[in-house]
PDB file of N, CA and C in Angstrom:
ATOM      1  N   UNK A   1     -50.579  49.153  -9.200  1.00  0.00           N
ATOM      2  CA  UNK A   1     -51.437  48.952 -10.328  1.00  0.00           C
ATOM      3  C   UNK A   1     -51.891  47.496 -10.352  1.00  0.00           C
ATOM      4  N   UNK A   2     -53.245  47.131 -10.070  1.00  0.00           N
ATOM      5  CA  UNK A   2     -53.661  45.932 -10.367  1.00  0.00           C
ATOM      6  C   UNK A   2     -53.581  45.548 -11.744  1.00  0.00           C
ATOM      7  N   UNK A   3     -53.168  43.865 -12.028  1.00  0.00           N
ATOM      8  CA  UNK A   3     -53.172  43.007 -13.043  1.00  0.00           C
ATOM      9  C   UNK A   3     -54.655  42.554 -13.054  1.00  0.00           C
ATOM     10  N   UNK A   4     -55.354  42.828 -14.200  1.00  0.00           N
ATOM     11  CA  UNK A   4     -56.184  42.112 -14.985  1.00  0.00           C
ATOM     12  C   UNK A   4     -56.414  40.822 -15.070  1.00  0.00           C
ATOM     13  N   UNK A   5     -57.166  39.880 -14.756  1.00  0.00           N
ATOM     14  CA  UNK A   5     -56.985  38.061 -14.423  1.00  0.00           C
ATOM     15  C   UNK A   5     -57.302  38.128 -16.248  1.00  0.00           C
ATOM     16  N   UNK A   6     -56.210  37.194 -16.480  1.00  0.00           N
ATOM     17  CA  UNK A   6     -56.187  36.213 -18.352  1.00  0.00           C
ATOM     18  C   UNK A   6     -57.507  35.474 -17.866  1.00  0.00           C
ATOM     19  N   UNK A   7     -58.602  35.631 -18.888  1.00  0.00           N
ATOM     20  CA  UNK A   7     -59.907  34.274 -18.618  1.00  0.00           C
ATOM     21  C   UNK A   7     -59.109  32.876 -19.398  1.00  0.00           C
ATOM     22  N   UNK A   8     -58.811  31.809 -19.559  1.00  0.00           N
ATOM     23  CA  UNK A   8     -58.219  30.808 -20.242  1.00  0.00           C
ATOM     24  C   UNK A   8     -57.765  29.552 -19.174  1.00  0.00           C
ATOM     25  N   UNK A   9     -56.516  28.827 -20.246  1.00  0.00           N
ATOM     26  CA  UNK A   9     -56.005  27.777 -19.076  1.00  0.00           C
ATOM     27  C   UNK A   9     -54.700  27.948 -18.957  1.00  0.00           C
ATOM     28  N   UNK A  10     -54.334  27.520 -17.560  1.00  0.00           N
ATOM     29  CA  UNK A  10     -53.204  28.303 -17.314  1.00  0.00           C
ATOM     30  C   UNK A  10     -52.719  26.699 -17.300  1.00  0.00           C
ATOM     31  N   UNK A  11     -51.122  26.489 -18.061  1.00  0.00           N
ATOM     32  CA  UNK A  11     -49.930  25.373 -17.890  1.00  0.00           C
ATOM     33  C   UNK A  11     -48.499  25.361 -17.582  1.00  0.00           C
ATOM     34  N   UNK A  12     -48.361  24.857 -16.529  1.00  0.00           N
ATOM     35  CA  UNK A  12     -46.891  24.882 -15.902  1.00  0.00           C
ATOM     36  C   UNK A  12     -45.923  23.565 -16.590  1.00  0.00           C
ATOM     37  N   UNK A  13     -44.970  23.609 -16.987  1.00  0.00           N
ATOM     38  CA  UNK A  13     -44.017  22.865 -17.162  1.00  0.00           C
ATOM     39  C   UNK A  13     -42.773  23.288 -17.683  1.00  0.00           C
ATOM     40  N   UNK A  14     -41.461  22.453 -17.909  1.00  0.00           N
ATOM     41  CA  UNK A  14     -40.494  22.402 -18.648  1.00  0.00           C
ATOM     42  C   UNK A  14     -40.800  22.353 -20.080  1.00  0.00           C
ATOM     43  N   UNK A  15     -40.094  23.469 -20.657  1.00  0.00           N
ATOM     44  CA  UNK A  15     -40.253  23.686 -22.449  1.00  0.00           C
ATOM     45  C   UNK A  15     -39.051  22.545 -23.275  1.00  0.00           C
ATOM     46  N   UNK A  16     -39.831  21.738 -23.837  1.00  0.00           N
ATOM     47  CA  UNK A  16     -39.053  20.878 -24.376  1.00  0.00           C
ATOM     48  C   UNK A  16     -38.631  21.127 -26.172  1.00  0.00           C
ATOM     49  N   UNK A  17     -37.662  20.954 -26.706  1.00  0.00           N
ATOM     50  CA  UNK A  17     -37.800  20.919 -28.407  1.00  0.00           C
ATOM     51  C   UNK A  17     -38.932  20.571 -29.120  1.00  0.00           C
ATOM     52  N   UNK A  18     -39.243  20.988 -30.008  1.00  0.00           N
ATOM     53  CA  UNK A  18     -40.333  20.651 -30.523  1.00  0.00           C
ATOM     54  C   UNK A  18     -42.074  21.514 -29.986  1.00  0.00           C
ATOM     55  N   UNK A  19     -41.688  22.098 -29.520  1.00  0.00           N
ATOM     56  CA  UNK A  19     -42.810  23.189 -28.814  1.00  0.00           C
ATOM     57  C   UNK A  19     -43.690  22.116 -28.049  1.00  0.00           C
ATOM     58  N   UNK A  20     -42.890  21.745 -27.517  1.00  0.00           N
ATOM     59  CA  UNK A  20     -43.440  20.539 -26.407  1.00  0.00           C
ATOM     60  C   UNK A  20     -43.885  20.905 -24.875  1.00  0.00           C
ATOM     61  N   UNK A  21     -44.212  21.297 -24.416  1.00  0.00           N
ATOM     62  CA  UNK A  21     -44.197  21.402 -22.612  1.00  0.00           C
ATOM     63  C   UNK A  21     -44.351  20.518 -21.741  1.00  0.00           C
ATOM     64  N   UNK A  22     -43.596  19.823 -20.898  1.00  0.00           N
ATOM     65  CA  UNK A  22     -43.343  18.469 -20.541  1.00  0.00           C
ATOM     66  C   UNK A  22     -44.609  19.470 -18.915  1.00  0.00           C
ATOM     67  N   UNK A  23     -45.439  18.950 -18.872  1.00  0.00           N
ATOM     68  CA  UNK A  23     -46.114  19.013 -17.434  1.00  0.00           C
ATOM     69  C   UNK A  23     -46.640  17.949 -16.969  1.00  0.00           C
ATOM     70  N   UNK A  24     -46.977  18.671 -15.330  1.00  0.00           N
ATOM     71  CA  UNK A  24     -47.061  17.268 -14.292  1.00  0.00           C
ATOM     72  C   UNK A  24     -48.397  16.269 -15.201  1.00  0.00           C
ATOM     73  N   UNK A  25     -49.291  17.269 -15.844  1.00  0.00           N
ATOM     74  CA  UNK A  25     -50.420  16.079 -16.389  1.00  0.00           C
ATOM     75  C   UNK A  25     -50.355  15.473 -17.582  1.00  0.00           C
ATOM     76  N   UNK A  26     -48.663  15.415 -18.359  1.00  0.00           N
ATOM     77  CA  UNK A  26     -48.188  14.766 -19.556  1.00  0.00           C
ATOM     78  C   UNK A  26     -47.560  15.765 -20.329  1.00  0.00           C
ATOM     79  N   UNK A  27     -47.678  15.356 -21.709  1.00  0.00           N
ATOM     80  CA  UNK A  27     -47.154  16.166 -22.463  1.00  0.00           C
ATOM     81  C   UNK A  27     -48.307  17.135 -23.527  1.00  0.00           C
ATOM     82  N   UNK A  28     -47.814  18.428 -23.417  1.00  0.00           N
ATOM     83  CA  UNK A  28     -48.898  19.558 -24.189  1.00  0.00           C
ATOM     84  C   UNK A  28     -48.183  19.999 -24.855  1.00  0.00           C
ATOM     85  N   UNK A  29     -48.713  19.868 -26.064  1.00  0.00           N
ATOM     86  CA  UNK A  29     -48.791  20.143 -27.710  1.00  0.00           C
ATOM     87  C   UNK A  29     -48.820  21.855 -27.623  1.00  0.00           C
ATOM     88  N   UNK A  30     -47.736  22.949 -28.096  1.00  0.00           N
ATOM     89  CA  UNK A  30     -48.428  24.357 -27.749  1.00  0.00           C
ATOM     90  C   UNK A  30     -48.417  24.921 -29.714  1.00  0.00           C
ATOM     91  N   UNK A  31     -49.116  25.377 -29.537  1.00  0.00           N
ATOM     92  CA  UNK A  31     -49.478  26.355 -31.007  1.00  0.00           C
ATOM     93  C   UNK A  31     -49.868  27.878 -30.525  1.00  0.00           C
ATOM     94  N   UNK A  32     -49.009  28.706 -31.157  1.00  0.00           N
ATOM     95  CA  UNK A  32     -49.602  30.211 -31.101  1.00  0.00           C
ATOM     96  C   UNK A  32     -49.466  31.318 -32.056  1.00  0.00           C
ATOM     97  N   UNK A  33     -49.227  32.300 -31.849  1.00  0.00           N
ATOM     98  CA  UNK A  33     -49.055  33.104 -33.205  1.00  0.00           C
ATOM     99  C   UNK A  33     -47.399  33.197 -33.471  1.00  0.00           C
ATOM    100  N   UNK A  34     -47.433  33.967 -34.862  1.00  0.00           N
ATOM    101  CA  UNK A  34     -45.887  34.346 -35.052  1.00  0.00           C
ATOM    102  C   UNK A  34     -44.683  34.471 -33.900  1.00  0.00           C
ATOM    103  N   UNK A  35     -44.675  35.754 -33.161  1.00  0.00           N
ATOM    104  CA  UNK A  35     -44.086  35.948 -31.870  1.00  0.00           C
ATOM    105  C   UNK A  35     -43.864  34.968 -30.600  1.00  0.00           C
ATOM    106  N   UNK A  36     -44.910  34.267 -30.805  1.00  0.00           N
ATOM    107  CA  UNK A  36     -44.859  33.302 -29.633  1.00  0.00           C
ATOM    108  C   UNK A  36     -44.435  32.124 -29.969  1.00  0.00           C
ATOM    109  N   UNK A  37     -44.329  31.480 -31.203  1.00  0.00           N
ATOM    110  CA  UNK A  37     -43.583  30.933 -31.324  1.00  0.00           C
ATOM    111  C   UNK A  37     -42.122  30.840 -31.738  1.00  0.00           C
ATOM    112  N   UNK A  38     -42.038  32.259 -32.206  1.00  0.00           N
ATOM    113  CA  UNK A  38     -40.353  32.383 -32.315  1.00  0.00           C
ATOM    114  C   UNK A  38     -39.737  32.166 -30.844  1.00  0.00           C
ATOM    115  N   UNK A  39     -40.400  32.889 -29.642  1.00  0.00           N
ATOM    116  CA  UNK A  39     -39.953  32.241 -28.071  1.00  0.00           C
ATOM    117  C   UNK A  39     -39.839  30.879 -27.958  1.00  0.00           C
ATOM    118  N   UNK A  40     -41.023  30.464 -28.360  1.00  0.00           N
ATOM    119  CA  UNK A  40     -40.639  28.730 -27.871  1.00  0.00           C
ATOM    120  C   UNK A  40     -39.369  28.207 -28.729  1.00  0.00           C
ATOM    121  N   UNK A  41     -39.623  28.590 -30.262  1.00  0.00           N
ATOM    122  CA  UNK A  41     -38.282  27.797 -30.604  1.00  0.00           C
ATOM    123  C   UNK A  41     -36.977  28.613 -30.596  1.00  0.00           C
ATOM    124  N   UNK A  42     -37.090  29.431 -29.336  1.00  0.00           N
ATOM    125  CA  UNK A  42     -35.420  29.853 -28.890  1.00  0.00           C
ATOM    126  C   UNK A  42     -34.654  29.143 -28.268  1.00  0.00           C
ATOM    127  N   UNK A  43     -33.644  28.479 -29.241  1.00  0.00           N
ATOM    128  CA  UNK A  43     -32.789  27.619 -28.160  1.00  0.00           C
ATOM    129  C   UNK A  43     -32.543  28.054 -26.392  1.00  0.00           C
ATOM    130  N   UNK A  44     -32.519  29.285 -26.445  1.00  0.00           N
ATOM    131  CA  UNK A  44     -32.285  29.454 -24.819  1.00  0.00           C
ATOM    132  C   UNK A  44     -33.499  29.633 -24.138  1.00  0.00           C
ATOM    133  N   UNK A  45     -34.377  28.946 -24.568  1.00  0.00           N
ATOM    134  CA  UNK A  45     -35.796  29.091 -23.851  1.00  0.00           C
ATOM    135  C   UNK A  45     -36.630  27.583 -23.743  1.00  0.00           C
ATOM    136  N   UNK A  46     -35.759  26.795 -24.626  1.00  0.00           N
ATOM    137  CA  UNK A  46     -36.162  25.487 -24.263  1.00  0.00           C
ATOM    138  C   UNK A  46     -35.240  25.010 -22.961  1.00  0.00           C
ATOM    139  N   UNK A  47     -36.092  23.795 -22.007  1.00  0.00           N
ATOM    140  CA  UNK A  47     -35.241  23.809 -21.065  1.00  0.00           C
ATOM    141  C   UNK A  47     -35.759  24.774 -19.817  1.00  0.00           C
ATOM    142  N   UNK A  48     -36.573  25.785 -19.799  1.00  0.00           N
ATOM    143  CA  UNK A  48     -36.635  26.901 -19.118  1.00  0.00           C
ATOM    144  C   UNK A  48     -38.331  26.043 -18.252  1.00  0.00           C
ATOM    145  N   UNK A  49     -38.356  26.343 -17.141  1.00  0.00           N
ATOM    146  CA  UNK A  49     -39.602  26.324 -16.508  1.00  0.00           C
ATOM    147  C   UNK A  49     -40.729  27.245 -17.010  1.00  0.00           C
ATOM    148  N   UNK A  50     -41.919  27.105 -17.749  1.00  0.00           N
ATOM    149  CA  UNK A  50     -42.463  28.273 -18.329  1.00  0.00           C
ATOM    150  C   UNK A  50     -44.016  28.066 -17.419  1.00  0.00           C
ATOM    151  N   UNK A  51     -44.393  29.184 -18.015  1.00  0.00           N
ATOM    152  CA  UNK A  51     -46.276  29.194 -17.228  1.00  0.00           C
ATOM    153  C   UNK A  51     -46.774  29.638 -18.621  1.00  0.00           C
ATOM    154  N   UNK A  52     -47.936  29.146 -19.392  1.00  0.00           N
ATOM    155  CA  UNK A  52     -48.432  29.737 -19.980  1.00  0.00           C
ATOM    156  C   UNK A  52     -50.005  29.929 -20.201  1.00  0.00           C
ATOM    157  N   UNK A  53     -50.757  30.719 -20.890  1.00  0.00           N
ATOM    158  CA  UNK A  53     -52.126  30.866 -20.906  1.00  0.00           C
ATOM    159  C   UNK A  53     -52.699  30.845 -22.031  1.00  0.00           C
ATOM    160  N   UNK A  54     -53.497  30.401 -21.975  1.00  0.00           N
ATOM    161  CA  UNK A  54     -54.028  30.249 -23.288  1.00  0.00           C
ATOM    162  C   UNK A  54     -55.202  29.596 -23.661  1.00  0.00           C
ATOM    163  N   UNK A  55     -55.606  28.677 -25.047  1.00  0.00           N
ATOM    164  CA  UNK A  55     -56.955  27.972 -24.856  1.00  0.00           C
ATOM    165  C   UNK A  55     -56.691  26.504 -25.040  1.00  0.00           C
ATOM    166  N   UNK A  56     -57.505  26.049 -24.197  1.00  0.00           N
ATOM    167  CA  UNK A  56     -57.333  24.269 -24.699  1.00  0.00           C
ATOM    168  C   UNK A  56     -57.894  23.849 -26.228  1.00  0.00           C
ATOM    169  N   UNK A  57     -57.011  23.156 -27.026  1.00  0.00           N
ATOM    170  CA  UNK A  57     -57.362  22.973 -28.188  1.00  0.00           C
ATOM    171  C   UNK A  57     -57.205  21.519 -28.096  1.00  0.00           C
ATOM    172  N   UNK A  58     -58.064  20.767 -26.730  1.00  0.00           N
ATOM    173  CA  UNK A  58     -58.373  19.328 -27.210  1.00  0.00           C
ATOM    174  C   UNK A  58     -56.999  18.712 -25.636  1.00  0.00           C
ATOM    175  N   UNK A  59     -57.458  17.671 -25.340  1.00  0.00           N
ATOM    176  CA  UNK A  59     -56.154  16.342 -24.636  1.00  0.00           C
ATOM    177  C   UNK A  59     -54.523  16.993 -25.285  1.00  0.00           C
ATOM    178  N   UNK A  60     -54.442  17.800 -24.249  1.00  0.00           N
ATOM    179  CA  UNK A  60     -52.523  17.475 -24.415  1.00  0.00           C
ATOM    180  C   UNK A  60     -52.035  18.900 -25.744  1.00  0.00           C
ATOM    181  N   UNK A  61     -52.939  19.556 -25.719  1.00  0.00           N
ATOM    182  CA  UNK A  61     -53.006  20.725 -26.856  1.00  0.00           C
ATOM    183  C   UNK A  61     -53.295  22.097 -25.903  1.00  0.00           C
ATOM    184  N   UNK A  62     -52.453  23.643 -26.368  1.00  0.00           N
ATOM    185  CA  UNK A  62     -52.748  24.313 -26.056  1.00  0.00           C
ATOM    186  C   UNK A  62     -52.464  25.723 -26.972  1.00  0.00           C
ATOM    187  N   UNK A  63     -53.468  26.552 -27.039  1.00  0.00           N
ATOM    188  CA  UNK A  63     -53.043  27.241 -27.985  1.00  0.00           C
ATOM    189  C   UNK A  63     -52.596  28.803 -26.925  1.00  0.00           C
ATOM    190  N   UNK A  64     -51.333  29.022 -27.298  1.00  0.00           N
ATOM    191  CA  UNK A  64     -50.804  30.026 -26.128  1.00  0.00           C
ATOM    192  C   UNK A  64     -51.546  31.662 -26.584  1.00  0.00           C
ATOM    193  N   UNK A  65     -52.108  32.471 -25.661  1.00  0.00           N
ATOM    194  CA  UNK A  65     -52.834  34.002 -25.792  1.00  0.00           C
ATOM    195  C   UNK A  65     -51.606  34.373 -26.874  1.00  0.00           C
ATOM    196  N   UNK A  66     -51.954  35.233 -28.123  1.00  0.00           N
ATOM    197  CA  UNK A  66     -51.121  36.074 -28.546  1.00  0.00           C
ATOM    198  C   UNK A  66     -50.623  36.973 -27.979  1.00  0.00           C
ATOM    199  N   UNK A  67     -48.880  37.097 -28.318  1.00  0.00           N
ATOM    200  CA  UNK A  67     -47.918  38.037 -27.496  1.00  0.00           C
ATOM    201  C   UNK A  67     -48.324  38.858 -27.222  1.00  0.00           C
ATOM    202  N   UNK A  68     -49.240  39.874 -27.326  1.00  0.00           N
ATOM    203  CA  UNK A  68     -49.410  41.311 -26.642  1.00  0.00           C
ATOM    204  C   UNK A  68     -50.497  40.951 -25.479  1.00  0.00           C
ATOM    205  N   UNK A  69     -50.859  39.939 -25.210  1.00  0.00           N
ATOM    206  CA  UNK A  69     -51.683  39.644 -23.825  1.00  0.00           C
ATOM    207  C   UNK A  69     -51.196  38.887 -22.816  1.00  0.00           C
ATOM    208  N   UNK A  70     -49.450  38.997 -23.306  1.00  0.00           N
ATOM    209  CA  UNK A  70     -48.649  38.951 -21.889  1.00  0.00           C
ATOM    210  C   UNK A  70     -49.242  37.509 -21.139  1.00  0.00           C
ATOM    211  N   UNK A  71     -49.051  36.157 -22.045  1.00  0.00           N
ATOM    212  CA  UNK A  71     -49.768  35.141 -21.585  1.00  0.00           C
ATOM    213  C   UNK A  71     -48.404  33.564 -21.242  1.00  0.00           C
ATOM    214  N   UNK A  72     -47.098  34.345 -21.523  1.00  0.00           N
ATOM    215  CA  UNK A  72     -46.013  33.907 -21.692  1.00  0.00           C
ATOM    216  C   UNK A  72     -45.284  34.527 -20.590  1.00  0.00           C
ATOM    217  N   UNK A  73     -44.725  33.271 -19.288  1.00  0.00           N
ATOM    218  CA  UNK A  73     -43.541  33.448 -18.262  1.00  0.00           C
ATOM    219  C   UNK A  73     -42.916  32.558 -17.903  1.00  0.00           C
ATOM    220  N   UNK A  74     -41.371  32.911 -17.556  1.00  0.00           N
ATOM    221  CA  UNK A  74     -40.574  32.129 -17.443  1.00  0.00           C
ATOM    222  C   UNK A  74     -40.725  32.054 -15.882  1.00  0.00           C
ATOM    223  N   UNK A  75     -40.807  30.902 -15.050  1.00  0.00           N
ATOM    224  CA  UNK A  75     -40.606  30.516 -13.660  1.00  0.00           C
ATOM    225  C   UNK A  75     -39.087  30.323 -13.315  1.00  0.00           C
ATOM    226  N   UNK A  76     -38.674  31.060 -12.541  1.00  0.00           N
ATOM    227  CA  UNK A  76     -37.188  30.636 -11.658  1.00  0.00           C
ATOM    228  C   UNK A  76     -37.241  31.639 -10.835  1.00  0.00           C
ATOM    229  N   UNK A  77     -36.173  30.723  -9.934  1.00  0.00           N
ATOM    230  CA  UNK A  77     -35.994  31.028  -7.983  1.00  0.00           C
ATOM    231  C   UNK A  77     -37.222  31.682  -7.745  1.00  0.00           C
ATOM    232  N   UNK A  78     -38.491  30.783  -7.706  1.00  0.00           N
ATOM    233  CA  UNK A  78     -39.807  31.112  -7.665  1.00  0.00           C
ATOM    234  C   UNK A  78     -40.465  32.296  -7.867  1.00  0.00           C
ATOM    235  N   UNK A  79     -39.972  33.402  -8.550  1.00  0.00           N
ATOM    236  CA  UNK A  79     -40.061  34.369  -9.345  1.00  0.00           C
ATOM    237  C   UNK A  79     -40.879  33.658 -11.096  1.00  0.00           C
ATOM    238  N   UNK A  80     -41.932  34.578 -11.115  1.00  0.00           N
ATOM    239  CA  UNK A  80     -42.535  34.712 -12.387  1.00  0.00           C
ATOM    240  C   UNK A  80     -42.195  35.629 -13.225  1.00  0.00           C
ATOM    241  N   UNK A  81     -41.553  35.415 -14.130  1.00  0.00           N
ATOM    242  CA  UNK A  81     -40.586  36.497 -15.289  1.00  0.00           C
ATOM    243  C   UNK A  81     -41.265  36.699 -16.682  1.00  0.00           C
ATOM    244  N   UNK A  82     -41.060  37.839 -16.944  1.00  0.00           N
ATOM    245  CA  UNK A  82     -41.703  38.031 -18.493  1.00  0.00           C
ATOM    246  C   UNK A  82     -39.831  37.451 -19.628  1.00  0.00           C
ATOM    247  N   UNK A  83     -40.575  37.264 -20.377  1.00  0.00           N
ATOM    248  CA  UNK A  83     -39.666  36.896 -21.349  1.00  0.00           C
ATOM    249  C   UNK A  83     -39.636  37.860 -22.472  1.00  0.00           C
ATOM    250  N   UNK A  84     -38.121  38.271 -22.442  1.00  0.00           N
ATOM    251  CA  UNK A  84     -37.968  39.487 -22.813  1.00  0.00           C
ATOM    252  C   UNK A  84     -36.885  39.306 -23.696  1.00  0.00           C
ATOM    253  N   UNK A  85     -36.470  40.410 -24.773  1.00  0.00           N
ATOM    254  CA  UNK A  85     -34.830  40.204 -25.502  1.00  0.00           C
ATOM    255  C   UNK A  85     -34.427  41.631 -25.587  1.00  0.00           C
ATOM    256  N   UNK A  86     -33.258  41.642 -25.440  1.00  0.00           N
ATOM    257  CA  UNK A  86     -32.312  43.183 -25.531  1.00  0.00           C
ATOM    258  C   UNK A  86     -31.527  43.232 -26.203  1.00  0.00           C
ATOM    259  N   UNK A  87     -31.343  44.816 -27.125  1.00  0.00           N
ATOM    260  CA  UNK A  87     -30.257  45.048 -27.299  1.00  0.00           C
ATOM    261  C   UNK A  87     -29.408  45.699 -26.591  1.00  0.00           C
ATOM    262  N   UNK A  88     -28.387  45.172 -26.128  1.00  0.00           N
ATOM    263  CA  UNK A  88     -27.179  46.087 -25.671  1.00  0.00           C
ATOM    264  C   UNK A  88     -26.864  47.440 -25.766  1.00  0.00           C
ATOM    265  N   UNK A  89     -26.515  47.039 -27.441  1.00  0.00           N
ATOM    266  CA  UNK A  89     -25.740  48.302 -28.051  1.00  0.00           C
ATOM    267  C   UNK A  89     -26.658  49.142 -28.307  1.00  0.00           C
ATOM    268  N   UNK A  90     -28.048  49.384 -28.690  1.00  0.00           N
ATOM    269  CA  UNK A  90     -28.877  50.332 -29.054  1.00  0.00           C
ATOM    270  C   UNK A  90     -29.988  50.277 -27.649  1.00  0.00           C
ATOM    271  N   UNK A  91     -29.579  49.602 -26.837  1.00  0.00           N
ATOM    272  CA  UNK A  91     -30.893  49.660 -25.550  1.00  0.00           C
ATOM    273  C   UNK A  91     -32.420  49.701 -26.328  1.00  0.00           C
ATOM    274  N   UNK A  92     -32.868  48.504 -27.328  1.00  0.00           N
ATOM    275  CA  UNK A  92     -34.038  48.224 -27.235  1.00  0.00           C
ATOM    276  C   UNK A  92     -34.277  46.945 -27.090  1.00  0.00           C
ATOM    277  N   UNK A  93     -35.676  46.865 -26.271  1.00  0.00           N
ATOM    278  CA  UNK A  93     -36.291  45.693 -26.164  1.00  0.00           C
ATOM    279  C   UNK A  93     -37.196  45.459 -26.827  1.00  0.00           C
ATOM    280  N   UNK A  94     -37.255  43.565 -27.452  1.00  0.00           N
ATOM    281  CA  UNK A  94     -38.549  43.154 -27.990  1.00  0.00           C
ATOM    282  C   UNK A  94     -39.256  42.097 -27.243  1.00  0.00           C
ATOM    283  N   UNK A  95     -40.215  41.106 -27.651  1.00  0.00           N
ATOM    284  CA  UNK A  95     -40.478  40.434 -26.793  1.00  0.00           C
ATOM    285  C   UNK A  95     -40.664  38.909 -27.864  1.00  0.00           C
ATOM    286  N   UNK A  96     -39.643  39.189 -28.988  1.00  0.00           N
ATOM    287  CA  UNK A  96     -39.641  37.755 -29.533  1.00  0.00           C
ATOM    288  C   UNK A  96     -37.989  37.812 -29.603  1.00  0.00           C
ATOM    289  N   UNK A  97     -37.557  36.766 -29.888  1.00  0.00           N
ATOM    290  CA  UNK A  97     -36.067  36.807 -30.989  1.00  0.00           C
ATOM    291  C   UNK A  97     -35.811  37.296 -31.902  1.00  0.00           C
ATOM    292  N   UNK A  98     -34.466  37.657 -32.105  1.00  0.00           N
ATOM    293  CA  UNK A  98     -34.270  37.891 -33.707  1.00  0.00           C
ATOM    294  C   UNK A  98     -32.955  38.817 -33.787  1.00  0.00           C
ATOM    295  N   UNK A  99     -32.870  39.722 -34.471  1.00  0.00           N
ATOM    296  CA  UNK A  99     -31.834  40.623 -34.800  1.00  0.00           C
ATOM    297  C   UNK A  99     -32.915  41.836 -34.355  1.00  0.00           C
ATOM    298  N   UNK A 100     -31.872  42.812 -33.913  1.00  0.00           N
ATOM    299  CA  UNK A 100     -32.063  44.134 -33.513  1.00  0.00           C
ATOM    300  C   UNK A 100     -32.061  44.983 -34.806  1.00  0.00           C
ATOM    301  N   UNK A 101     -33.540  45.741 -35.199  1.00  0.00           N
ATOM    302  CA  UNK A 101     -34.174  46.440 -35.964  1.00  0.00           C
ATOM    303  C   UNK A 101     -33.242  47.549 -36.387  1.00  0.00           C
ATOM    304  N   UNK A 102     -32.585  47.711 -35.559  1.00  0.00           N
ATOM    305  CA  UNK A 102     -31.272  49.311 -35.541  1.00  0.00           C
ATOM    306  C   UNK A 102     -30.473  48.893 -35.807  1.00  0.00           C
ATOM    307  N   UNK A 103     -29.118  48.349 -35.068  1.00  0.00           N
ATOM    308  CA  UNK A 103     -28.049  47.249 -35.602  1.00  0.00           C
ATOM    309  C   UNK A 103     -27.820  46.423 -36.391  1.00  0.00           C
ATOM    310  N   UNK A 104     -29.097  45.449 -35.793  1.00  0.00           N
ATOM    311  CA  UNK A 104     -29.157  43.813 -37.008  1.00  0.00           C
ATOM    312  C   UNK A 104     -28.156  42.968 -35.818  1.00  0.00           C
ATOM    313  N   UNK A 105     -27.505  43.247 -34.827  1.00  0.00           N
ATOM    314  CA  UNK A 105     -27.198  42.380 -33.615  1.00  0.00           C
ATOM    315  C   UNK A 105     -28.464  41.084 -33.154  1.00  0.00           C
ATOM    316  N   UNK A 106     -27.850  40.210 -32.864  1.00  0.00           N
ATOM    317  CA  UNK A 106     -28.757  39.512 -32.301  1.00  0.00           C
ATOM    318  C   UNK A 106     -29.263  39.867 -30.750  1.00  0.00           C
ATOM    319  N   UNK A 107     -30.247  39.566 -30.532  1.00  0.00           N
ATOM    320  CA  UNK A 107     -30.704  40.259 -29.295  1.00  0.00           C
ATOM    321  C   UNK A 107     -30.298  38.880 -28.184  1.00  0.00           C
ATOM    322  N   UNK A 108     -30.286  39.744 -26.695  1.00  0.00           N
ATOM    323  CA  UNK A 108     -30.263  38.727 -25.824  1.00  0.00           C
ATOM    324  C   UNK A 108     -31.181  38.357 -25.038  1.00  0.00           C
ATOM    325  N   UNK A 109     -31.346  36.755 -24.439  1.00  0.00           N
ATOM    326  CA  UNK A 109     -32.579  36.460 -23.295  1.00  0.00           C
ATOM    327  C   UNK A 109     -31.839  37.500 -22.600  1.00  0.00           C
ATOM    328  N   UNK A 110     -33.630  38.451 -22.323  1.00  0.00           N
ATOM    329  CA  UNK A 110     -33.347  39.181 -20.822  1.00  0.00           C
ATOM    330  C   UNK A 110     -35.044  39.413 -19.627  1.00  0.00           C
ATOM    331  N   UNK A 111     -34.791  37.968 -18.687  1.00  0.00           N
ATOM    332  CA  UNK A 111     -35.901  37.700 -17.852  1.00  0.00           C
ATOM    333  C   UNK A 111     -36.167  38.644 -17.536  1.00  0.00           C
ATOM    334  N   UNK A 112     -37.455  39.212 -17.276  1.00  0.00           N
ATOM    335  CA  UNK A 112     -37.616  40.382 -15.963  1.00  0.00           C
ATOM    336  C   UNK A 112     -38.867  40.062 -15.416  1.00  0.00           C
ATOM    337  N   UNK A 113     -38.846  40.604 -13.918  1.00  0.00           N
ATOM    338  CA  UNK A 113     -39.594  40.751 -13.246  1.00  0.00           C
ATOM    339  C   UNK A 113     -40.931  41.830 -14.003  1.00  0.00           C
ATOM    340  N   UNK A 114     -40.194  42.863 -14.424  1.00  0.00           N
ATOM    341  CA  UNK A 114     -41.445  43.627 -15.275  1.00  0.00           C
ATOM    342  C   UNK A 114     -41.660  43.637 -16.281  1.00  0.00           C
ATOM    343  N   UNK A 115     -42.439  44.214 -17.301  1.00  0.00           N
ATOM    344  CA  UNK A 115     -43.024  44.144 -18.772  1.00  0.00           C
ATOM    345  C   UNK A 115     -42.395  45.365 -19.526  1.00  0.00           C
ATOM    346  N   UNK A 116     -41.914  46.120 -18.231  1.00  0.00           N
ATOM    347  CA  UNK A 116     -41.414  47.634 -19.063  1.00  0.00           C
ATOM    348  C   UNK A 116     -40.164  47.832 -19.346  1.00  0.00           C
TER     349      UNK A 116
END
């Protein structure tokens, strides 16, 4: 199944506190919707090599695609990963943080190679 090309700008770097992304051309400012920013400010997601897409909103600013256009990945062992969370105990996945909708467990980072 072919992937669809995102039209936007694409930014590589380390996710720093503060919804910061430390990249090779400085530091970018990220803003996005609800979901996407509950990812960035997941403690276990700062720190993480990320890729993201989105629109330039000006020098050092980026506003990341809203979560359902899959514009958010984690980079490691040169693998491009969707950023994902699980529950264990009830086997569902979301694609922000939080507590599990069924349980109320907190969910866990779970990278994947796929979206499904």
């Amino acid at each position: 199944m072919a992937r669809a090309q995102t039209a936007g700008t694409v930014v590589r770097g380390k996710l720093l506190a503060g919804r910061v992304l430390s990249s090779p051309a400085g530091p970018v400012r990220l803003s996005g919707d609800e979901p996407t920013l509950g990812v960035l400010n997941d403690p276990r997601v700062i720190g993480l090599e990320l890729e993201l897409i989105g629109q330039s909103r000006g020098p050092g600013a980026l506003e990341i695609d809203p979560i359902h256009k899959k514009a958010l990945y984690a980079l490691k062992d040169g693998k491009r990963l969707f950023v994902t969370y699980w529950c264990d105990i009830c086997s569902i996945r979301t694609y922000t943080p939080g507590q599990c909708w069924c349980c109320q467990e907190q969910t866990e980072l779970d990278l994947r190679e796929r979206y499904d």
